[in-house]
PDB file of N, CA and C in Angstrom:
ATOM      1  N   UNK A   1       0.825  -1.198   0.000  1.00  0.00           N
ATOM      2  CA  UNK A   1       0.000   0.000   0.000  1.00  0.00           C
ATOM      3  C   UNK A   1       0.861   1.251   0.000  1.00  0.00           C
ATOM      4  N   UNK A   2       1.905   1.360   0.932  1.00  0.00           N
ATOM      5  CA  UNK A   2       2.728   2.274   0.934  1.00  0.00           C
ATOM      6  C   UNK A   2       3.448   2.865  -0.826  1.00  0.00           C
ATOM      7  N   UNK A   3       3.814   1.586  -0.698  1.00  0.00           N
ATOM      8  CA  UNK A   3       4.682   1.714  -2.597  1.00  0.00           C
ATOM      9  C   UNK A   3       3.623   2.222  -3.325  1.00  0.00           C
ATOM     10  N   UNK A   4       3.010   1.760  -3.106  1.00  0.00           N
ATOM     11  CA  UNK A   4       1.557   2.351  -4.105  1.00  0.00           C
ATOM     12  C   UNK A   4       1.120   4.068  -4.184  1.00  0.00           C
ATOM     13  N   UNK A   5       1.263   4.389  -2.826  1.00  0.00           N
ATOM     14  CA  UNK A   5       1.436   5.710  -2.086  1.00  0.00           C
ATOM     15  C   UNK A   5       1.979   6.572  -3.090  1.00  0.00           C
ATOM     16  N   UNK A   6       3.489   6.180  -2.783  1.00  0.00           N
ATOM     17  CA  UNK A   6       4.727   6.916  -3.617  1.00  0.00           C
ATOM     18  C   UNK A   6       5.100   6.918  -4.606  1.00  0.00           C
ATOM     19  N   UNK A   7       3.984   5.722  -5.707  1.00  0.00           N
ATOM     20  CA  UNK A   7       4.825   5.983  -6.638  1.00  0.00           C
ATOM     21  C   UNK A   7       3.647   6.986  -7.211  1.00  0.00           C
ATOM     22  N   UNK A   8       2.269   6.920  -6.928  1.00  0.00           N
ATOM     23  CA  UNK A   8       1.543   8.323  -7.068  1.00  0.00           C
ATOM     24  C   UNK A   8       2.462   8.921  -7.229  1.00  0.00           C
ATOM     25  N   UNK A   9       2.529   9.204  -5.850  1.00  0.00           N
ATOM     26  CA  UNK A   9       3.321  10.880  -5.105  1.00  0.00           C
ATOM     27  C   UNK A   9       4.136  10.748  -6.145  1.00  0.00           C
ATOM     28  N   UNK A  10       5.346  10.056  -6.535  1.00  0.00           N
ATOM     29  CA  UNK A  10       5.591  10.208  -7.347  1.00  0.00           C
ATOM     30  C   UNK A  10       5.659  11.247  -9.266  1.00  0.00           C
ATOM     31  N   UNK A  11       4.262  10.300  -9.587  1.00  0.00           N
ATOM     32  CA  UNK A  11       4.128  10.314 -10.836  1.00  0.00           C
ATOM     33  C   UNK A  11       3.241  12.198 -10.568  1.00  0.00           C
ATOM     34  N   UNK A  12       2.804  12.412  -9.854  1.00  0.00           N
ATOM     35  CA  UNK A  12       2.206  13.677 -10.169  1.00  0.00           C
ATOM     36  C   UNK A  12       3.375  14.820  -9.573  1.00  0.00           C
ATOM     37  N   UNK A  13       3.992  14.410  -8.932  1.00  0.00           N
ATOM     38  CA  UNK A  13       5.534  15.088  -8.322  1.00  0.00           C
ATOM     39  C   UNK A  13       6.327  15.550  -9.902  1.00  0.00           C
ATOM     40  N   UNK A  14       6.633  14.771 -10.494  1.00  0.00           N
ATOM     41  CA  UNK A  14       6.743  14.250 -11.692  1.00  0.00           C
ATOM     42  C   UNK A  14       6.331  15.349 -13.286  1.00  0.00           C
ATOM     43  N   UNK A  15       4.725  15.155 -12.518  1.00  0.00           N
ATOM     44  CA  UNK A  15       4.170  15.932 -13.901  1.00  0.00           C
ATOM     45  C   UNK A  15       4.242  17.417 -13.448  1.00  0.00           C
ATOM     46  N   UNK A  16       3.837  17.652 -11.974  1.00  0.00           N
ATOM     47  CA  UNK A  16       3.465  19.155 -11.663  1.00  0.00           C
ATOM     48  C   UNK A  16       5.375  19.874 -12.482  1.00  0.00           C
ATOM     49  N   UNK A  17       6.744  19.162 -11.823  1.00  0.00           N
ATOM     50  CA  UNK A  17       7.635  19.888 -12.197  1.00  0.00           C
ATOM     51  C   UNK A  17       7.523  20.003 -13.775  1.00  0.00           C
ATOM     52  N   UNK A  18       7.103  18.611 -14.568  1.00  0.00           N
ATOM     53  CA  UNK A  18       7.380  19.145 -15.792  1.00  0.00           C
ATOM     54  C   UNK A  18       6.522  20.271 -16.249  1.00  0.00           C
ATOM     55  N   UNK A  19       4.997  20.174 -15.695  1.00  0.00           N
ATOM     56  CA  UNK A  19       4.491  21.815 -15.871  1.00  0.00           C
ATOM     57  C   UNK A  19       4.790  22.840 -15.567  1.00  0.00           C
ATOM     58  N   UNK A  20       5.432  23.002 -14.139  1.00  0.00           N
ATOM     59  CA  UNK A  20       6.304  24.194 -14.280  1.00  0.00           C
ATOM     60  C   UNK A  20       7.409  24.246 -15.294  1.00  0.00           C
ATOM     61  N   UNK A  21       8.070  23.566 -15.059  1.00  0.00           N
ATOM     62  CA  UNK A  21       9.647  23.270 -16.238  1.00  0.00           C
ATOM     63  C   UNK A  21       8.540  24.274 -17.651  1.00  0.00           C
ATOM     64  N   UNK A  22       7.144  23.676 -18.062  1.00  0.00           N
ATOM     65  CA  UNK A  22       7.100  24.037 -19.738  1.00  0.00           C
ATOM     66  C   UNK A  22       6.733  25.844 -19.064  1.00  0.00           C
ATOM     67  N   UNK A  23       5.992  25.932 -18.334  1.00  0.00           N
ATOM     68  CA  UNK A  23       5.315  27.391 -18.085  1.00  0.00           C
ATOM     69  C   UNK A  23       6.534  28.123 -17.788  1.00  0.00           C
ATOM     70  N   UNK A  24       7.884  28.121 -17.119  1.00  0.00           N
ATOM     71  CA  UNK A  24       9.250  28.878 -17.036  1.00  0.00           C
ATOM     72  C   UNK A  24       9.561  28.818 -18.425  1.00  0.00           C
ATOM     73  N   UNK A  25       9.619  27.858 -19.514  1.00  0.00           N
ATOM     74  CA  UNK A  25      10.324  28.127 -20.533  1.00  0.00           C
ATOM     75  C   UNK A  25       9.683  28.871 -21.324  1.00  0.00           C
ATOM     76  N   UNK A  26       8.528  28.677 -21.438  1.00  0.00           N
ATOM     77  CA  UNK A  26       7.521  29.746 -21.967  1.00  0.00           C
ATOM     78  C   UNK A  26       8.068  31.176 -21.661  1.00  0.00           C
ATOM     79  N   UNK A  27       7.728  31.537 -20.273  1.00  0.00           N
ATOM     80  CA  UNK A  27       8.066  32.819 -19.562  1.00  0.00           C
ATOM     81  C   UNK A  27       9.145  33.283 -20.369  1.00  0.00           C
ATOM     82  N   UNK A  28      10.163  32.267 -20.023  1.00  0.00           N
ATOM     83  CA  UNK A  28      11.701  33.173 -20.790  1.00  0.00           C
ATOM     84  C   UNK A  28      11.833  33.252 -21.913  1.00  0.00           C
ATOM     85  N   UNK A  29      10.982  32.274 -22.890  1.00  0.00           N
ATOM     86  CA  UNK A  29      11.125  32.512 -24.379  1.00  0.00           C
ATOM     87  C   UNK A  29      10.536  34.011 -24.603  1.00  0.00           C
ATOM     88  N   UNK A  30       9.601  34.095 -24.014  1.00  0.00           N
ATOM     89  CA  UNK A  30       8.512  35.428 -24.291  1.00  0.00           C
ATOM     90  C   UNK A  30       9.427  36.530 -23.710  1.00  0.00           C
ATOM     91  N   UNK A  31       9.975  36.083 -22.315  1.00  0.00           N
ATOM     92  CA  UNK A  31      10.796  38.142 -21.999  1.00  0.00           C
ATOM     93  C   UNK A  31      11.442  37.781 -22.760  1.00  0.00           C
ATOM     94  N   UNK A  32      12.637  37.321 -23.267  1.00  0.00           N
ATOM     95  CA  UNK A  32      13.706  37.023 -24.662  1.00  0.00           C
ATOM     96  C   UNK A  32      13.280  37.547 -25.893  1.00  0.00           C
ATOM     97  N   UNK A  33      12.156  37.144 -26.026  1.00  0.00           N
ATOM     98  CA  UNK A  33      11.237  37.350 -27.747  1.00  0.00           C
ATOM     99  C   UNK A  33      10.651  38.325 -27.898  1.00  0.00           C
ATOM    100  N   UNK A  34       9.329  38.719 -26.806  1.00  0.00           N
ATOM    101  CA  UNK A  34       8.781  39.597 -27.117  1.00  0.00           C
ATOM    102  C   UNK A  34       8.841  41.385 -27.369  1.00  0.00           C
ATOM    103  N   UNK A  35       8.419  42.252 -28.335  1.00  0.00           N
ATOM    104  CA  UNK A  35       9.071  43.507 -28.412  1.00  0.00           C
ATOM    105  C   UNK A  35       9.114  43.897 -27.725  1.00  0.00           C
ATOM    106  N   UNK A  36       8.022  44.286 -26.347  1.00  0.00           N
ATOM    107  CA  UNK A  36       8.329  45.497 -25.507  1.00  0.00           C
ATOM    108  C   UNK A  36       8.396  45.410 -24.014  1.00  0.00           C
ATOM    109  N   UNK A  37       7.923  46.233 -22.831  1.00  0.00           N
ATOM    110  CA  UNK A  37       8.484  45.919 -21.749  1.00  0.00           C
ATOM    111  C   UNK A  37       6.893  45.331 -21.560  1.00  0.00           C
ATOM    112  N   UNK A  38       5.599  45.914 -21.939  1.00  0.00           N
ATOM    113  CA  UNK A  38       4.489  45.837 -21.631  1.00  0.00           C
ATOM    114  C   UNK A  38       4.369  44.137 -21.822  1.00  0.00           C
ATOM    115  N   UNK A  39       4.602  43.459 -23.637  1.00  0.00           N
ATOM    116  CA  UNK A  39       4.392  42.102 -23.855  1.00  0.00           C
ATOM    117  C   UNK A  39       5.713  41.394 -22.497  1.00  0.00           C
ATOM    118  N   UNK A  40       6.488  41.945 -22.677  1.00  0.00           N
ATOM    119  CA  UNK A  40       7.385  41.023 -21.726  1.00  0.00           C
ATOM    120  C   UNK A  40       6.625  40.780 -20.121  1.00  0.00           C
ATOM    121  N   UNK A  41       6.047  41.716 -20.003  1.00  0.00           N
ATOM    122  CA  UNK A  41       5.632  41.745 -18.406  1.00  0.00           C
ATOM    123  C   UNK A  41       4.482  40.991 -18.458  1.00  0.00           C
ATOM    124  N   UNK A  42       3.863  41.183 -19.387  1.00  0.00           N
ATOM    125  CA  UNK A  42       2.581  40.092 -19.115  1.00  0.00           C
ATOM    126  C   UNK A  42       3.097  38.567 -19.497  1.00  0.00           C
ATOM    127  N   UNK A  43       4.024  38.040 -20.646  1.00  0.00           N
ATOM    128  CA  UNK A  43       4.710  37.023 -20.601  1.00  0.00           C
ATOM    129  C   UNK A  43       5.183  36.152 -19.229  1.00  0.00           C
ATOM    130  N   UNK A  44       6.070  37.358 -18.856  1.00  0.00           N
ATOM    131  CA  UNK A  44       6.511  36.962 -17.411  1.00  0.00           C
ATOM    132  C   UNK A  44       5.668  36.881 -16.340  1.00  0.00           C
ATOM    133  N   UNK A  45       4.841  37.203 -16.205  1.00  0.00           N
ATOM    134  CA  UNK A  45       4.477  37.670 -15.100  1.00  0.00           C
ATOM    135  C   UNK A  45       3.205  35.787 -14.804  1.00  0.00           C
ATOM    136  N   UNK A  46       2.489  35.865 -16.224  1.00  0.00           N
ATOM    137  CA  UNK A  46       1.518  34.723 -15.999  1.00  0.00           C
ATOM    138  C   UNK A  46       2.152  33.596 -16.438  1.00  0.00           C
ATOM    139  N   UNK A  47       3.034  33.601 -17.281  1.00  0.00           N
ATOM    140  CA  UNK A  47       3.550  31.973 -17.441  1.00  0.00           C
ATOM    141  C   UNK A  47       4.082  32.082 -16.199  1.00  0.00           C
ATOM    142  N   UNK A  48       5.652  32.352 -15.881  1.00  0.00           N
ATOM    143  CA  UNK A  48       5.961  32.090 -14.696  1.00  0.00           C
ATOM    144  C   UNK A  48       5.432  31.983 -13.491  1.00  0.00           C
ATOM    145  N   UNK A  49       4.479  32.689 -12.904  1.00  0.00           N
ATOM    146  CA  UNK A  49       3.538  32.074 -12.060  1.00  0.00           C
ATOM    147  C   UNK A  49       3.235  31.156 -12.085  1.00  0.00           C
ATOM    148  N   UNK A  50       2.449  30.578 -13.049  1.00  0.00           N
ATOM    149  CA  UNK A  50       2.183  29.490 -13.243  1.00  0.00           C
ATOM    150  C   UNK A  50       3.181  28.304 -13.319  1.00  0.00           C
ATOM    151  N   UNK A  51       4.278  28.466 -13.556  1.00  0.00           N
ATOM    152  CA  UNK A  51       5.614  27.329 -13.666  1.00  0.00           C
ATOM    153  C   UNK A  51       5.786  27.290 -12.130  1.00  0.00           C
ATOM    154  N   UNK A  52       6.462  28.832 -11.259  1.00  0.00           N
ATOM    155  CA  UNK A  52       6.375  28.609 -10.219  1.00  0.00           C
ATOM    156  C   UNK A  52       5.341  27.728  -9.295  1.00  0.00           C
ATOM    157  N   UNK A  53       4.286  28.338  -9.318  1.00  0.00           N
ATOM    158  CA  UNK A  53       3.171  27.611  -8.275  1.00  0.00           C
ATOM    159  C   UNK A  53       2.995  26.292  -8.716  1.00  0.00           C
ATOM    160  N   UNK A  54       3.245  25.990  -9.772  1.00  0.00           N
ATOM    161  CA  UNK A  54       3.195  23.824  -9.982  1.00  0.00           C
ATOM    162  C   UNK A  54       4.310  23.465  -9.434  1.00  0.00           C
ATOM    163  N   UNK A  55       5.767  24.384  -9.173  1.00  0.00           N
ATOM    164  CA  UNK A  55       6.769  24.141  -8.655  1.00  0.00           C
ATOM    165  C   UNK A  55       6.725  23.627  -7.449  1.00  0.00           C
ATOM    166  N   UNK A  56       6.059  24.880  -6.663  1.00  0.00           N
ATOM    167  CA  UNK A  56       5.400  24.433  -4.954  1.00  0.00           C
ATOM    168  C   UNK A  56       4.138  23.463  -4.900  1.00  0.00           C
ATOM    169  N   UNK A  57       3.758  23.392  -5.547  1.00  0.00           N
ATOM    170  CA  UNK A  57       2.737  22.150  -5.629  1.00  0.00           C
ATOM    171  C   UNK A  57       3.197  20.591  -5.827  1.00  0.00           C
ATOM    172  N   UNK A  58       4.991  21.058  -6.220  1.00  0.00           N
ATOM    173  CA  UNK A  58       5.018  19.533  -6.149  1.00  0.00           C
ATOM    174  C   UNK A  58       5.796  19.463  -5.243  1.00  0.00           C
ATOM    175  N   UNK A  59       6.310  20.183  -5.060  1.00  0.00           N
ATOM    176  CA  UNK A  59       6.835  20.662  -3.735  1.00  0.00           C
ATOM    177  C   UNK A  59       5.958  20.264  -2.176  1.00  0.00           C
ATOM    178  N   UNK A  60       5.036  20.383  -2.047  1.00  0.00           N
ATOM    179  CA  UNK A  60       4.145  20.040  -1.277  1.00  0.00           C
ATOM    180  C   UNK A  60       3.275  18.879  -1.381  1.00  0.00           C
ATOM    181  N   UNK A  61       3.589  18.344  -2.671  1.00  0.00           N
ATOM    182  CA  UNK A  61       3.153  16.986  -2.699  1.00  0.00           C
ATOM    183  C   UNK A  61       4.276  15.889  -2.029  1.00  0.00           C
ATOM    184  N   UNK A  62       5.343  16.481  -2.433  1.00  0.00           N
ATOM    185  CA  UNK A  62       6.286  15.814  -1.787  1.00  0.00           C
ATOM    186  C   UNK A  62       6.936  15.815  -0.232  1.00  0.00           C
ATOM    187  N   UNK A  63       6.708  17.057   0.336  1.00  0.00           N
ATOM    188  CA  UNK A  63       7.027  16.896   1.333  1.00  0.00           C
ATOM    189  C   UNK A  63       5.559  16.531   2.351  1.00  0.00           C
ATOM    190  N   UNK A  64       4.281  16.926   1.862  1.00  0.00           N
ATOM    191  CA  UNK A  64       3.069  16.282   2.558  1.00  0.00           C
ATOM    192  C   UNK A  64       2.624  17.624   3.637  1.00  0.00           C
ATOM    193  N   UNK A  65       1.911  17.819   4.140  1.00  0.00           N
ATOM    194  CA  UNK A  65       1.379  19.322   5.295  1.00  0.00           C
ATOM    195  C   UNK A  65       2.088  19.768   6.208  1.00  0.00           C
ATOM    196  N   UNK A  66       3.446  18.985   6.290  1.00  0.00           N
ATOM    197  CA  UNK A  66       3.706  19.525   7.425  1.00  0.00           C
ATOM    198  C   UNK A  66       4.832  20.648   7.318  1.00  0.00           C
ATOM    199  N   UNK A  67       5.734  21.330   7.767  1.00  0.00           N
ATOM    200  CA  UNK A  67       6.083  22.419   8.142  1.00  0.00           C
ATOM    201  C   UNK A  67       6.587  22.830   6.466  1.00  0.00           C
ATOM    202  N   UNK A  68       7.465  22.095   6.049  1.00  0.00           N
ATOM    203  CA  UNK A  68       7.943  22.542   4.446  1.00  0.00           C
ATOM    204  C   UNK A  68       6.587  22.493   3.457  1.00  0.00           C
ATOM    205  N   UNK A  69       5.819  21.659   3.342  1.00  0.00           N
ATOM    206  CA  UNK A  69       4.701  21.657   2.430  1.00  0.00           C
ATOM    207  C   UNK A  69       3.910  22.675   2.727  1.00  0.00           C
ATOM    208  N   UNK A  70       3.668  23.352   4.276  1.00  0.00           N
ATOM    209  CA  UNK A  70       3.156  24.479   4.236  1.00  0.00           C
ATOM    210  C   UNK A  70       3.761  25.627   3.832  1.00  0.00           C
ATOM    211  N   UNK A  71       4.788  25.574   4.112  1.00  0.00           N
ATOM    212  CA  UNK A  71       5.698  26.857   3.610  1.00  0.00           C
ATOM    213  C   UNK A  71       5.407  27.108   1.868  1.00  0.00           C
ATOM    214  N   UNK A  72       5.465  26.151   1.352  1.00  0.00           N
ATOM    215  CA  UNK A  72       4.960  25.922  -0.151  1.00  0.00           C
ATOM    216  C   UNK A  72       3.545  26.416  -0.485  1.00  0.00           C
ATOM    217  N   UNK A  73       2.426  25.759   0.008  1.00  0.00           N
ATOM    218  CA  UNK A  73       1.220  26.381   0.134  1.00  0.00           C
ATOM    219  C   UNK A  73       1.405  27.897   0.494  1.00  0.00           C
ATOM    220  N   UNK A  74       2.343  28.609   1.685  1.00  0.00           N
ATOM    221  CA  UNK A  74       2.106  30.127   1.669  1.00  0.00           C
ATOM    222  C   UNK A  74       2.800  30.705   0.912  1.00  0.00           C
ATOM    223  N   UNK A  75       3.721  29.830   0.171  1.00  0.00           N
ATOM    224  CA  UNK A  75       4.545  30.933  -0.975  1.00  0.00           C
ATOM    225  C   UNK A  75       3.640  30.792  -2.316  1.00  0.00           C
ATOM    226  N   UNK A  76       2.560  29.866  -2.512  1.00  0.00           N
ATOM    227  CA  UNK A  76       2.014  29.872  -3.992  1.00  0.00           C
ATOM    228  C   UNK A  76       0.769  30.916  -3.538  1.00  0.00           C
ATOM    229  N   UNK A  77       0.254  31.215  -1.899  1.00  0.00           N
ATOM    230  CA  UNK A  77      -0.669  32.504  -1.529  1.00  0.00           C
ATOM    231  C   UNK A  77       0.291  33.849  -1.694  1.00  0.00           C
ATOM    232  N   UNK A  78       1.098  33.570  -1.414  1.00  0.00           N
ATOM    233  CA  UNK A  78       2.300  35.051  -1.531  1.00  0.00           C
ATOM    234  C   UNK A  78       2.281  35.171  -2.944  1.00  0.00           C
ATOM    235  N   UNK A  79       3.052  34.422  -4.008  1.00  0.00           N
ATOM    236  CA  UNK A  79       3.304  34.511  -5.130  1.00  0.00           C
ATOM    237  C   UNK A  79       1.833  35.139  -6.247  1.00  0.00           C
ATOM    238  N   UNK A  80       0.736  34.381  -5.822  1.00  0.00           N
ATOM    239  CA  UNK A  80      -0.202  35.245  -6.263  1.00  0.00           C
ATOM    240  C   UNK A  80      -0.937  36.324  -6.107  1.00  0.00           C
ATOM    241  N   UNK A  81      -0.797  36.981  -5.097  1.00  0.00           N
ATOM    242  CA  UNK A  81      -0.946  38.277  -4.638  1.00  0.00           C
ATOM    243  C   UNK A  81       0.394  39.643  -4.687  1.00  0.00           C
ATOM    244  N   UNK A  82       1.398  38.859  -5.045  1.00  0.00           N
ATOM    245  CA  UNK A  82       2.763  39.725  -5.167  1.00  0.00           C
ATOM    246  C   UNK A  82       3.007  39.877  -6.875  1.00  0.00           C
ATOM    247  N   UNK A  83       3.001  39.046  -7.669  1.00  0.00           N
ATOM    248  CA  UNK A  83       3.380  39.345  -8.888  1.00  0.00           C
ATOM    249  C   UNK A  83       2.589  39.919 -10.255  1.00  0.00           C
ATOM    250  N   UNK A  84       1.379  39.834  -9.625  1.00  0.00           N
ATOM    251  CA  UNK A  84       0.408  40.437 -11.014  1.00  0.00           C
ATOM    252  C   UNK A  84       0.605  42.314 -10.379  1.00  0.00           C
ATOM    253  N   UNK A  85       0.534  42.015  -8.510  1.00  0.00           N
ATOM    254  CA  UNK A  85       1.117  43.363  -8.515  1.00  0.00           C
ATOM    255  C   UNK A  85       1.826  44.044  -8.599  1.00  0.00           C
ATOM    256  N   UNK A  86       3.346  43.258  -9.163  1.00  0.00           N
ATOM    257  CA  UNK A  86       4.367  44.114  -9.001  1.00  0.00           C
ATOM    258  C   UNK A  86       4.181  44.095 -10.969  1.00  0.00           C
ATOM    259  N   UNK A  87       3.922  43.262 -11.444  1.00  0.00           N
ATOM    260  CA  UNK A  87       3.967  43.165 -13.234  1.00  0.00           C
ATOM    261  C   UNK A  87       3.050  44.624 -13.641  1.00  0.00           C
ATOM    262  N   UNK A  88       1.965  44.905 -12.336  1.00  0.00           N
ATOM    263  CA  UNK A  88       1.439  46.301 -12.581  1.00  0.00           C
ATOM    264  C   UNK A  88       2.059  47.322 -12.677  1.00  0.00           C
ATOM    265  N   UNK A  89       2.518  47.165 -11.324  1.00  0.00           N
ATOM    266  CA  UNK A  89       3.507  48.625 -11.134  1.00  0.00           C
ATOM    267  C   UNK A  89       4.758  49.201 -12.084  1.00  0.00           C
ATOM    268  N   UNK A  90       5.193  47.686 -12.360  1.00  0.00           N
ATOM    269  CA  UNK A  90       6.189  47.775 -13.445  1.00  0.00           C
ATOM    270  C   UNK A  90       5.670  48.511 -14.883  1.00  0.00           C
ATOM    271  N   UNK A  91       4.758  48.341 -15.372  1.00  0.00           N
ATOM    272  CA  UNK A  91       4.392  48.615 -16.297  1.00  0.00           C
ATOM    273  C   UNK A  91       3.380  50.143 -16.359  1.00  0.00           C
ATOM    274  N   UNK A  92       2.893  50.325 -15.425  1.00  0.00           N
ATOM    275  CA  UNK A  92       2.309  51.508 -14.686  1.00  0.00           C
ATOM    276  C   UNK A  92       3.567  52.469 -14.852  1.00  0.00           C
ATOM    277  N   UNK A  93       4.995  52.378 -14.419  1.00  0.00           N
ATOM    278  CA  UNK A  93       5.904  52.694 -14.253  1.00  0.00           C
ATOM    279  C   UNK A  93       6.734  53.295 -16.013  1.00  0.00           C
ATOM    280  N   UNK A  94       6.586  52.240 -16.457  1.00  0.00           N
ATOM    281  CA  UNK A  94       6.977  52.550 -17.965  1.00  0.00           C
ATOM    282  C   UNK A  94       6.220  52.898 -18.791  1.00  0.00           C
ATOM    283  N   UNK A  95       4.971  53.038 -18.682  1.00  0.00           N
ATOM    284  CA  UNK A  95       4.148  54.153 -19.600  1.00  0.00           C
ATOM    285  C   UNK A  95       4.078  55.433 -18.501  1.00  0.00           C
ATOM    286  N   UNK A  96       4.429  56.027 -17.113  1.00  0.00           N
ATOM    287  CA  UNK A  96       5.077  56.845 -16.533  1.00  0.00           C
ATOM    288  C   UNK A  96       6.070  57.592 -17.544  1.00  0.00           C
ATOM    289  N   UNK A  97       7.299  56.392 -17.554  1.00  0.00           N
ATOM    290  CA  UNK A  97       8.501  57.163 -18.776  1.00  0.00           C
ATOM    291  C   UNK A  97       8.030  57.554 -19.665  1.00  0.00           C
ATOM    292  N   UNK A  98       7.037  57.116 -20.281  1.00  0.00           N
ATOM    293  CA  UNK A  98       6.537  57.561 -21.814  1.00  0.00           C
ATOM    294  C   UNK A  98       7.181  56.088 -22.817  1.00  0.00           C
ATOM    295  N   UNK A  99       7.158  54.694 -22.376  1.00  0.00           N
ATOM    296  CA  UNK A  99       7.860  53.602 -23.619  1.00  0.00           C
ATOM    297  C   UNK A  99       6.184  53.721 -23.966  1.00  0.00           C
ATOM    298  N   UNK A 100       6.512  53.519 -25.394  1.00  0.00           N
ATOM    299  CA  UNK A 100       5.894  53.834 -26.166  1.00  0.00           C
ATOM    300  C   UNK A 100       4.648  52.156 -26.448  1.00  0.00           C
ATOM    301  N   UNK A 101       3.398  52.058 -26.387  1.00  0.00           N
ATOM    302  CA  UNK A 101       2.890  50.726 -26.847  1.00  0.00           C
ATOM    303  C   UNK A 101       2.792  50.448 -28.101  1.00  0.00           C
ATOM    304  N   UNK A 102       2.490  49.020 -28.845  1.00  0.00           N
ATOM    305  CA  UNK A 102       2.940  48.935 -29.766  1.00  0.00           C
ATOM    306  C   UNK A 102       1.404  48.807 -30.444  1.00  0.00           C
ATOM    307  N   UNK A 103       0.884  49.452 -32.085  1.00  0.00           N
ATOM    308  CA  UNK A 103       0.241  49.180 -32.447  1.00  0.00           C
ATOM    309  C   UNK A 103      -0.823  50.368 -32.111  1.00  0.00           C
ATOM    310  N   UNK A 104      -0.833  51.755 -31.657  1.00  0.00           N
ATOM    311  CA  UNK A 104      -1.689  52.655 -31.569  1.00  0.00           C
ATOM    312  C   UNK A 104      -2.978  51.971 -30.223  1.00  0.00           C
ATOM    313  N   UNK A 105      -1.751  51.249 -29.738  1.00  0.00           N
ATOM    314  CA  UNK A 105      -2.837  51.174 -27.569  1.00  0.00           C
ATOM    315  C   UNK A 105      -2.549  51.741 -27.016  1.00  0.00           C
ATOM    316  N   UNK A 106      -3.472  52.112 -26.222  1.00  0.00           N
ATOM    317  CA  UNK A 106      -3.465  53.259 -24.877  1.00  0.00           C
ATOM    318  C   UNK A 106      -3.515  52.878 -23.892  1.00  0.00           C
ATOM    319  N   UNK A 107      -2.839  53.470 -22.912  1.00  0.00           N
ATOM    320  CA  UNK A 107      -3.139  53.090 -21.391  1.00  0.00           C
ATOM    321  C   UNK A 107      -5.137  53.038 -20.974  1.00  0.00           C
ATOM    322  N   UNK A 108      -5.702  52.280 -20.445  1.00  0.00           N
ATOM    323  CA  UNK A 108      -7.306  52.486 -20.191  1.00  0.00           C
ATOM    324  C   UNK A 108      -7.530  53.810 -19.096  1.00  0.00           C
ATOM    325  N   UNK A 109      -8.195  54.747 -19.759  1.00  0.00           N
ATOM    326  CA  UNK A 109      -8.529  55.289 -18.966  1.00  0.00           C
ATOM    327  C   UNK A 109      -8.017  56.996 -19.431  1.00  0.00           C
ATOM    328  N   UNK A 110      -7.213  56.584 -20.080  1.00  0.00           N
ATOM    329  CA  UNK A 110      -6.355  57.995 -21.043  1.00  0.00           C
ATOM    330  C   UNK A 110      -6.725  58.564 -21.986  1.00  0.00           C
ATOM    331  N   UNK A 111      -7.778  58.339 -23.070  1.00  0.00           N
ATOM    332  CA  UNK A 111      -8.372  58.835 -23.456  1.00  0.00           C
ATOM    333  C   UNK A 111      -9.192  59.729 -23.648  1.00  0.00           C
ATOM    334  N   UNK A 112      -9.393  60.829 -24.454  1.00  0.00           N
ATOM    335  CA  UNK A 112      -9.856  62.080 -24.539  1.00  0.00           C
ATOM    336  C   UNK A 112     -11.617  61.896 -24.729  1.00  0.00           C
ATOM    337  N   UNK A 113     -12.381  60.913 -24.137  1.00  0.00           N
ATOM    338  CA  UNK A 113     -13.654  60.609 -24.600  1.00  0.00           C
ATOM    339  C   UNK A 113     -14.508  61.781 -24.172  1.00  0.00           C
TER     340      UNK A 113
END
């Protein structure tokens, strides 16, 4: 029963890293690829999340509730409340400078209506 246990734990240990593994490579292909700071930040900001938090998810599959698996559970509550806000500010920040968007878009809300 036990073996049986682990090799679960295992096999989804397994898949969650390779989903993070594809959602990080994503992330970095896109800040690498994409033209501007705006596409890069949204690139980064939701793939990698997403790579991260399957990271701690297997992370916490593996270590099980207790003191490290929770720590995992509060970094995938941290991680989603910290990075869509800082991918804001960042970008809040650079249409501040004036970088320019691509394709005649506007910040919402800037418009002369």
């Amino acid at each position: 029963m036990t073996a049986a246990i682990s090799t679960i734990q295992g096999v989804v240990i397994v898949a969650l890293v390779a989903v993070g593994a594809f959602f990080l490579t994503v992330g970095t292909v896109g800040l690498l690829r994409l033209p501007n700071v705006y596409n890069r930040m949204h690139s980064t900001s939701k793939a990698t999340t997403l790579g991260v938090a399957s990271m701690f998810l297997a992370s916490f599959v593996y270590f099980g509730p207790r003191a490290e698996g929770l720590t995992s559970l509060v970094g995938i509550g941290f991680l989603f409340l910290t990075a869509p806000t800082g991918a804001h500010m960042i970008s809040r920040a650079a249409q501040k400078m004036g970088v320019p968007f691509v394709n005649e878009i506007e910040w919402p809300g800037d418009r002369d209506d």
